[in-house]
Protein backbone atom coordinates (compact mmCIF):
# COMPACT_ATOMS: atom_id res chain seq x y z
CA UNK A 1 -24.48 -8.16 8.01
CA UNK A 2 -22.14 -6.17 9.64
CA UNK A 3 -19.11 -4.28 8.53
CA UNK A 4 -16.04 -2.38 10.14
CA UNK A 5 -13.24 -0.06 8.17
CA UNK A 6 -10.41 -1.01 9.40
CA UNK A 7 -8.34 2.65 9.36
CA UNK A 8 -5.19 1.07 10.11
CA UNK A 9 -5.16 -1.14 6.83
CA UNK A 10 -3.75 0.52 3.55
CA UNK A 11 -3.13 -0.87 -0.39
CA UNK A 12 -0.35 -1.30 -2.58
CA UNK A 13 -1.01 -2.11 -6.25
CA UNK A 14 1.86 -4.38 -7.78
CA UNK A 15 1.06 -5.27 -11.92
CA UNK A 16 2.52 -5.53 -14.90
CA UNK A 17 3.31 -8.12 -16.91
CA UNK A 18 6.14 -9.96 -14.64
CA UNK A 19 4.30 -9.01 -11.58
CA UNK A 20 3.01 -12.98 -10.59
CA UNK A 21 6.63 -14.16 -10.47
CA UNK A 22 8.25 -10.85 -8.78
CA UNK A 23 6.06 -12.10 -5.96
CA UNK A 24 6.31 -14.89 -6.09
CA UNK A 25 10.06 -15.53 -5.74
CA UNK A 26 9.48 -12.96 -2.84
CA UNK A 27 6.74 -13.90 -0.28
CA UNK A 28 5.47 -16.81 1.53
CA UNK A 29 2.06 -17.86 -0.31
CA UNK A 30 1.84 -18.96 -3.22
CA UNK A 31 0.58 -16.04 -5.75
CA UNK A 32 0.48 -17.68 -9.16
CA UNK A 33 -2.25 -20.08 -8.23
CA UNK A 34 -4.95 -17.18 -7.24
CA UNK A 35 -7.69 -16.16 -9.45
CA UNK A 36 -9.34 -12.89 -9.25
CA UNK A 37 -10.97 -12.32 -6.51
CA UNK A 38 -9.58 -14.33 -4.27
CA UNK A 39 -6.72 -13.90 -1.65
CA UNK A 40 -3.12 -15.26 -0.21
CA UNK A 41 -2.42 -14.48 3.49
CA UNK A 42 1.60 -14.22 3.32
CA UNK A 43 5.26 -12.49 4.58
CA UNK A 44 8.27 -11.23 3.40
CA UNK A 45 10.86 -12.14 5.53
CA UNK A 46 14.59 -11.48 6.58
CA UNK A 47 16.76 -14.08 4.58
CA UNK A 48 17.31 -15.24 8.58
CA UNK A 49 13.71 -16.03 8.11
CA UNK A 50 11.78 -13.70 10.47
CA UNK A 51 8.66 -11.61 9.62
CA UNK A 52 9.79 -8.18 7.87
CA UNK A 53 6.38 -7.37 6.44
CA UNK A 54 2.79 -9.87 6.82
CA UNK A 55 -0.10 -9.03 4.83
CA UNK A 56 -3.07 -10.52 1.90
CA UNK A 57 -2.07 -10.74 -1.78
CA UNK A 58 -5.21 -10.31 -3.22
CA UNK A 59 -5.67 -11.49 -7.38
CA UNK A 60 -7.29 -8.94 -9.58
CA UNK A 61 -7.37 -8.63 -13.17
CA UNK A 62 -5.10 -5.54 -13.43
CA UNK A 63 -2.14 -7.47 -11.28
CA UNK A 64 -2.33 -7.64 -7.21
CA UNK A 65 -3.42 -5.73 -4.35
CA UNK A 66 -1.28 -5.62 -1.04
CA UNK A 67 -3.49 -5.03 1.95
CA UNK A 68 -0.75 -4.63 5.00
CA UNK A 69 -0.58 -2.63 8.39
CA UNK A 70 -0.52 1.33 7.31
CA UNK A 71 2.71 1.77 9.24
CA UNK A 72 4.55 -0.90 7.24
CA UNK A 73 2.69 0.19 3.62
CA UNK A 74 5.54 2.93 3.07
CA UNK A 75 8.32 0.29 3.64
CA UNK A 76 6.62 -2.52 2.05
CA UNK A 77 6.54 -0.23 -0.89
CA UNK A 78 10.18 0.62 -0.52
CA UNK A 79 11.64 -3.25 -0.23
CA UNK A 80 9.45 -4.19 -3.22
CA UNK A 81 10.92 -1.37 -5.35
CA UNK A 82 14.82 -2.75 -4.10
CA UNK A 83 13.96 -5.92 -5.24
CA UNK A 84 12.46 -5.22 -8.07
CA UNK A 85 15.85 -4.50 -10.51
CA UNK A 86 14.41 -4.73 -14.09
CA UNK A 87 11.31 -6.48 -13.75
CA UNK A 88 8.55 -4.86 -15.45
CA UNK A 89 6.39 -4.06 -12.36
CA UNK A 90 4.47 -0.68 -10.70
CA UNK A 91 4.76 -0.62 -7.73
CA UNK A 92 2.15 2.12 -5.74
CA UNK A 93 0.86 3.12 -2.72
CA UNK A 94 -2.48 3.27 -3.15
CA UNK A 95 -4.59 6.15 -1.07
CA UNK A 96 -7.91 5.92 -2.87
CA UNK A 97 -8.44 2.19 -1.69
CA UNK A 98 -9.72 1.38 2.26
CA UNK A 99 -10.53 -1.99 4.25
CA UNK A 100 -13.36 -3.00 5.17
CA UNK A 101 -14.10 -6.31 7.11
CA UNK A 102 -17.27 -7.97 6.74
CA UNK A 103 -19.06 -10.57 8.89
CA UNK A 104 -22.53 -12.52 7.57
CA UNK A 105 -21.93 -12.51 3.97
CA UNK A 106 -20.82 -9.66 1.53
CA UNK A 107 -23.82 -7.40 0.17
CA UNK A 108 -25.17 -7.32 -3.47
CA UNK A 109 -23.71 -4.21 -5.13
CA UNK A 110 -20.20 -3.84 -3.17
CA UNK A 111 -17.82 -1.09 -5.34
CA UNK A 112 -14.42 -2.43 -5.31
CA UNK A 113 -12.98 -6.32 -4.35
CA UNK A 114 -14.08 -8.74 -1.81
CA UNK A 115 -12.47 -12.06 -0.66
CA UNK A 116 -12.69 -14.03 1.78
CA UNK A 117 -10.55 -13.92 4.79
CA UNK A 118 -7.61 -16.71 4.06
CA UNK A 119 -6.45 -17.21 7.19
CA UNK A 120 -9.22 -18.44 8.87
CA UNK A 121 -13.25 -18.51 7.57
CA UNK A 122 -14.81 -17.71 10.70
CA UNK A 123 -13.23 -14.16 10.52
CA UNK A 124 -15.85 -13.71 7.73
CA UNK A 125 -14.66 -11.50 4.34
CA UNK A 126 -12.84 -8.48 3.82
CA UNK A 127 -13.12 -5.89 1.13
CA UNK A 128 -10.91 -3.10 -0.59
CA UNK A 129 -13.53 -0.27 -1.69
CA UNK A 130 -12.83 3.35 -3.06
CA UNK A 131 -12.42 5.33 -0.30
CA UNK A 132 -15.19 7.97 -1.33
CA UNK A 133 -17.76 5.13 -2.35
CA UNK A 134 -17.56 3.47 1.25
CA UNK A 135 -20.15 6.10 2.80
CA UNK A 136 -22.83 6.36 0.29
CA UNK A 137 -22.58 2.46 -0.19
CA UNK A 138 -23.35 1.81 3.49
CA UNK A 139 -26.50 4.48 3.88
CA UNK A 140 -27.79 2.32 0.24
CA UNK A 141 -27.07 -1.15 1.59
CA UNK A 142 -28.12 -1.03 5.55
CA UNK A 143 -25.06 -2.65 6.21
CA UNK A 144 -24.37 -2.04 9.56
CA UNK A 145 -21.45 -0.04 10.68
CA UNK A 146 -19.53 -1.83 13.40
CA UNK A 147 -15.81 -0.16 15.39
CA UNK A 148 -13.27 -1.90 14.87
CA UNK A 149 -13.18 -3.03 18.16
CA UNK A 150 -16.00 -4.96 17.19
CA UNK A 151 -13.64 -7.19 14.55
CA UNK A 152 -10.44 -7.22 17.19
CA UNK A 153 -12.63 -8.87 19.70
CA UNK A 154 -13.80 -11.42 17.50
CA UNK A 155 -9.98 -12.21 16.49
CA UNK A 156 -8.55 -12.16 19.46
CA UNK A 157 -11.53 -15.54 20.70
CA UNK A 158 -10.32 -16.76 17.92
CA UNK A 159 -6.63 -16.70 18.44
CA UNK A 160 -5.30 -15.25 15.30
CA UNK A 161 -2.44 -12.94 15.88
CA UNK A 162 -2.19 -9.51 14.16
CA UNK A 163 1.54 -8.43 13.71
CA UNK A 164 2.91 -5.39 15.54
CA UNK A 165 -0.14 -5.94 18.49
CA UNK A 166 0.59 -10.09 19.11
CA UNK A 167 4.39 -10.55 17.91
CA UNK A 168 6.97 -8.05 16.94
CA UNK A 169 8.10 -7.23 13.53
CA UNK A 170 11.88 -8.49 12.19
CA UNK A 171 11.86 -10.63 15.50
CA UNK A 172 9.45 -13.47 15.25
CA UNK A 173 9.58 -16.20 12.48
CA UNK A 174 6.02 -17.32 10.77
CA UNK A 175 5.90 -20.54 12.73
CA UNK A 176 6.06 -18.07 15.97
CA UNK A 177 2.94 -16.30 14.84
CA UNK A 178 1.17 -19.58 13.90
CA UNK A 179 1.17 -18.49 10.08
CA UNK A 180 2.37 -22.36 8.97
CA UNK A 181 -1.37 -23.20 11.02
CA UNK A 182 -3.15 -20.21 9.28
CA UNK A 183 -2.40 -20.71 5.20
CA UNK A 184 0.85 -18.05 5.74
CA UNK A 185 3.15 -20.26 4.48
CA UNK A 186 3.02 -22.44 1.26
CA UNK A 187 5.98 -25.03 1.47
CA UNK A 188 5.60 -26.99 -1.36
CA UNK A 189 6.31 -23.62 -3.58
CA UNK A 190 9.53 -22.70 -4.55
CA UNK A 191 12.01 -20.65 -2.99
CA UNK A 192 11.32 -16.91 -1.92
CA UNK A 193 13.74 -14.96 1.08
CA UNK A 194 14.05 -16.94 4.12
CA UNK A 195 12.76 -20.13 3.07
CA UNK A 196 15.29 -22.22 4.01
CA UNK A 197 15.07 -21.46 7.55
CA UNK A 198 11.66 -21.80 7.34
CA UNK A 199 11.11 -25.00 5.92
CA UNK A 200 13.85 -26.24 8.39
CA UNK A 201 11.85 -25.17 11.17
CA UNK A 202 8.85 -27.51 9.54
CA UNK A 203 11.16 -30.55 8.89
CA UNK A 204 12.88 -30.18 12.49
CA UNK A 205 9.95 -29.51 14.31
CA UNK A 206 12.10 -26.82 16.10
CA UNK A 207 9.24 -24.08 16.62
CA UNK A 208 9.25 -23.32 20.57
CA UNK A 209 7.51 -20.20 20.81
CA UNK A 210 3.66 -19.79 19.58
CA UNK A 211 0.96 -17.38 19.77
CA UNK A 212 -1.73 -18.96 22.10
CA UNK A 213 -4.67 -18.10 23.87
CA UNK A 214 -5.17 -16.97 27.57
CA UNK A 215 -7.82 -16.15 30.00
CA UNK A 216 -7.06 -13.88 33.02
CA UNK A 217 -8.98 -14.02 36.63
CA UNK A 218 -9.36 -10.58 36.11
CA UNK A 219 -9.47 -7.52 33.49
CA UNK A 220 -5.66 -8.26 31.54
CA UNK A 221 -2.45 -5.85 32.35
CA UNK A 222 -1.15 -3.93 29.57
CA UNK A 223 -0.03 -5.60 25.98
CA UNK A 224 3.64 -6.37 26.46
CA UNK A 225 3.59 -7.37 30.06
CA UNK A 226 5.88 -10.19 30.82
CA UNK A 227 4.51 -13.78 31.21
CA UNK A 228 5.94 -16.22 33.87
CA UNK A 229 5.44 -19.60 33.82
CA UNK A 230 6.38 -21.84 37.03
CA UNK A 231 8.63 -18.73 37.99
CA UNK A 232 10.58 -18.74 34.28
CA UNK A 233 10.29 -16.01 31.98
CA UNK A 234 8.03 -17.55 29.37
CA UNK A 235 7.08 -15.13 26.84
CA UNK A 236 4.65 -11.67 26.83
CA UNK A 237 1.13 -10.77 26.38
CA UNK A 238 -0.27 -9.27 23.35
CA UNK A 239 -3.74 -8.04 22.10
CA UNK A 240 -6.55 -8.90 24.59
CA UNK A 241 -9.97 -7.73 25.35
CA UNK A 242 -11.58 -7.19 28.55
CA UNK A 243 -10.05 -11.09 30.30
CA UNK A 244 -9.30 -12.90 27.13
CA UNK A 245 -5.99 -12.07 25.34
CA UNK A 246 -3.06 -13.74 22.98
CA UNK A 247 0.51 -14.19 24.10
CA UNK A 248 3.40 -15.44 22.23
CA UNK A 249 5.01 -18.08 24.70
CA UNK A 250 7.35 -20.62 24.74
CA UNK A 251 5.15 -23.12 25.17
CA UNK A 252 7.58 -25.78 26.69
CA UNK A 253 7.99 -23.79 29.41
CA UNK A 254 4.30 -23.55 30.04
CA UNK A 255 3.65 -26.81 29.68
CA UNK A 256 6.16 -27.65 32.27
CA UNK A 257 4.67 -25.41 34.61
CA UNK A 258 1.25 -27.08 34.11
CA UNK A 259 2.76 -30.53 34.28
CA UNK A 260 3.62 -29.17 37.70
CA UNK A 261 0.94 -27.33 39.01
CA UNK A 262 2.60 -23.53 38.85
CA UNK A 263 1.14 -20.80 38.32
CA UNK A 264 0.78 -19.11 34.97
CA UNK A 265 0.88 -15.23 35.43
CA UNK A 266 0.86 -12.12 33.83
CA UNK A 267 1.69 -9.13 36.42
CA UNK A 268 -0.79 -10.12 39.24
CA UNK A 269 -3.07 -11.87 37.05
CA UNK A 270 -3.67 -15.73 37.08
CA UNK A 271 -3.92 -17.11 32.96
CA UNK A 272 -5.50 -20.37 32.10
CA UNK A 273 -3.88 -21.24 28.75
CA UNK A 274 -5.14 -23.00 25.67
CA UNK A 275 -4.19 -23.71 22.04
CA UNK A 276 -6.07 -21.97 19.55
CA UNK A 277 -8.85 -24.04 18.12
CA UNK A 278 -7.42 -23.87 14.32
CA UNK A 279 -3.93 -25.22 15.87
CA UNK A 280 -2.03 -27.80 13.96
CA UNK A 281 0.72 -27.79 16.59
CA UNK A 282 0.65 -29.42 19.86
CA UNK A 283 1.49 -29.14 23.57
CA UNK A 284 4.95 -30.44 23.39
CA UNK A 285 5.89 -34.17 25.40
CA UNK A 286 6.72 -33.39 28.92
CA UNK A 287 9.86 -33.75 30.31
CA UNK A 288 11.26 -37.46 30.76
CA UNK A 289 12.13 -38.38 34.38
């Protein structure tokens, strides 16, 4: 078994009595159906419908745990508190909790939560712990400690986009970061802020741009570099390690350029491109003549 903190994770708590519907009127997943112990991957969006916040809802008996990004856990915090009015929910940051991810099972004895990754089950578990129970409960177990480079590698074959590294916050919608494909989005729920151009997206089919996978001919450029597909602007890198990477592209563009035999590149660097394997979506129809 292996396991990784991931220091750029942090909690909120949300509970009290009216918590389950405060969040659920709010974010993408569906929160009322969880049982403790077991997690939502969701958003809160921009009533246009783009990605504000992404994170796991995670069911415990005292209410919910938020496990986001640690830049957007101060905001997160702060949008759930202007929303809340006069519900009767808490609403805390939550120091004293880290993230761990886990990969081979999760060990007898763990102190805090674990559930397993929604989005995806080869990304293995994940765990909030007490922060000052994480060292003494890896020198018991013989767990071993993995970087966190470790766990990026592993996402990044697998094609799952992480938001602020793979797609930008307040400009992508959850169909651009393949969240409708990865359990992000529950559209048989009721509403919650942005649905409506959400599920419109869905009905229409209208989703151009996607997070997909590439593979340079060499070591990638820099995350952000622009793509070029057949000589059109087609979308920019993201994450990668060492030759393999994610990009959010418009993926009409690139098919074109396939269809036609250009050239897919990144600076100086040749990509092959491929779907991730989890992908619900499709290439989409070339071109009629």
């Amino acid at each position: 078994m292996e396991c990784a903190e991931l220091t750029d994770r942090a909690v909120l708590s949300v509970s009290g009595p009216e918590a389950a519907g405060f969040l659920q009127g709010l974010v993408t997943c569906n929160v009322e159906t969880l049982q403790p112990g077991a997690a939502a991957f969701g958003a809160l969006l921009t009533p246009q419908g783009k990605i504000l916040f992404d994170f796991f809802v995670v069911a415990v008996p005292e209410g919910y745990l938020i496990e986001t990004p640690v830049s957007l856990a101060p905001d997160l915090a702060k949008r759930l508190k202007f929303y809340r009015l006069r519900a009767k929910v808490d609403i805390a940051e939550r120091p004293d909790l880290r993230v761990l991810a886990l990969q081979g099972g999760v060990p007898a004895g763990l102190p805090g939560t674990a559930y397993a990754d929604p989005r995806l089950a080869a990304l293995g578990a994940r765990a909030i712990v007490p922060a000052d129970a994480v060292p003494d409960w890896l020198a018991a177990t013989g767990v071993t400690a993995v970087a966190t480079e470790a766990f990026r590698a592993r996402r990044i074959a697998l094609g799952v986009p992480e938001g602020g590294l793979d797609f930008a916050y307040g400009d992508a919608f959850p169909h651009d970061a393949n969240m409708d494909d990865l359990g992000g989005v529950d559209f048989a729920k009721g509403c919650y802020v942005g649905q409506e151009v959400v599920s419109r997206m869905k009905h229409r089919g209208t989703a151009r741009r996607r997070i997909v996978q590439v593979e340079g001919d060499r070591a990638l450029p820099p995350a952000g570099t622009e793509i070029v597909a057949g000589g059109k602007t087609a979308g920019t890198l993201g994450a990668h390690a060492g030759t393999a990477g994610l990009a959010l592209l418009r993926i009409d563009r690139v098919r074109e350029a396939i269809d036609a035999g250009q050239p897919v590149t990144a600076g100086d660097t040749s990509l092959a491109v491929a779907l991730p394997g989890y992908a619900r979506f499709t290439w989409p129809a070339p071109a009629a003549d």
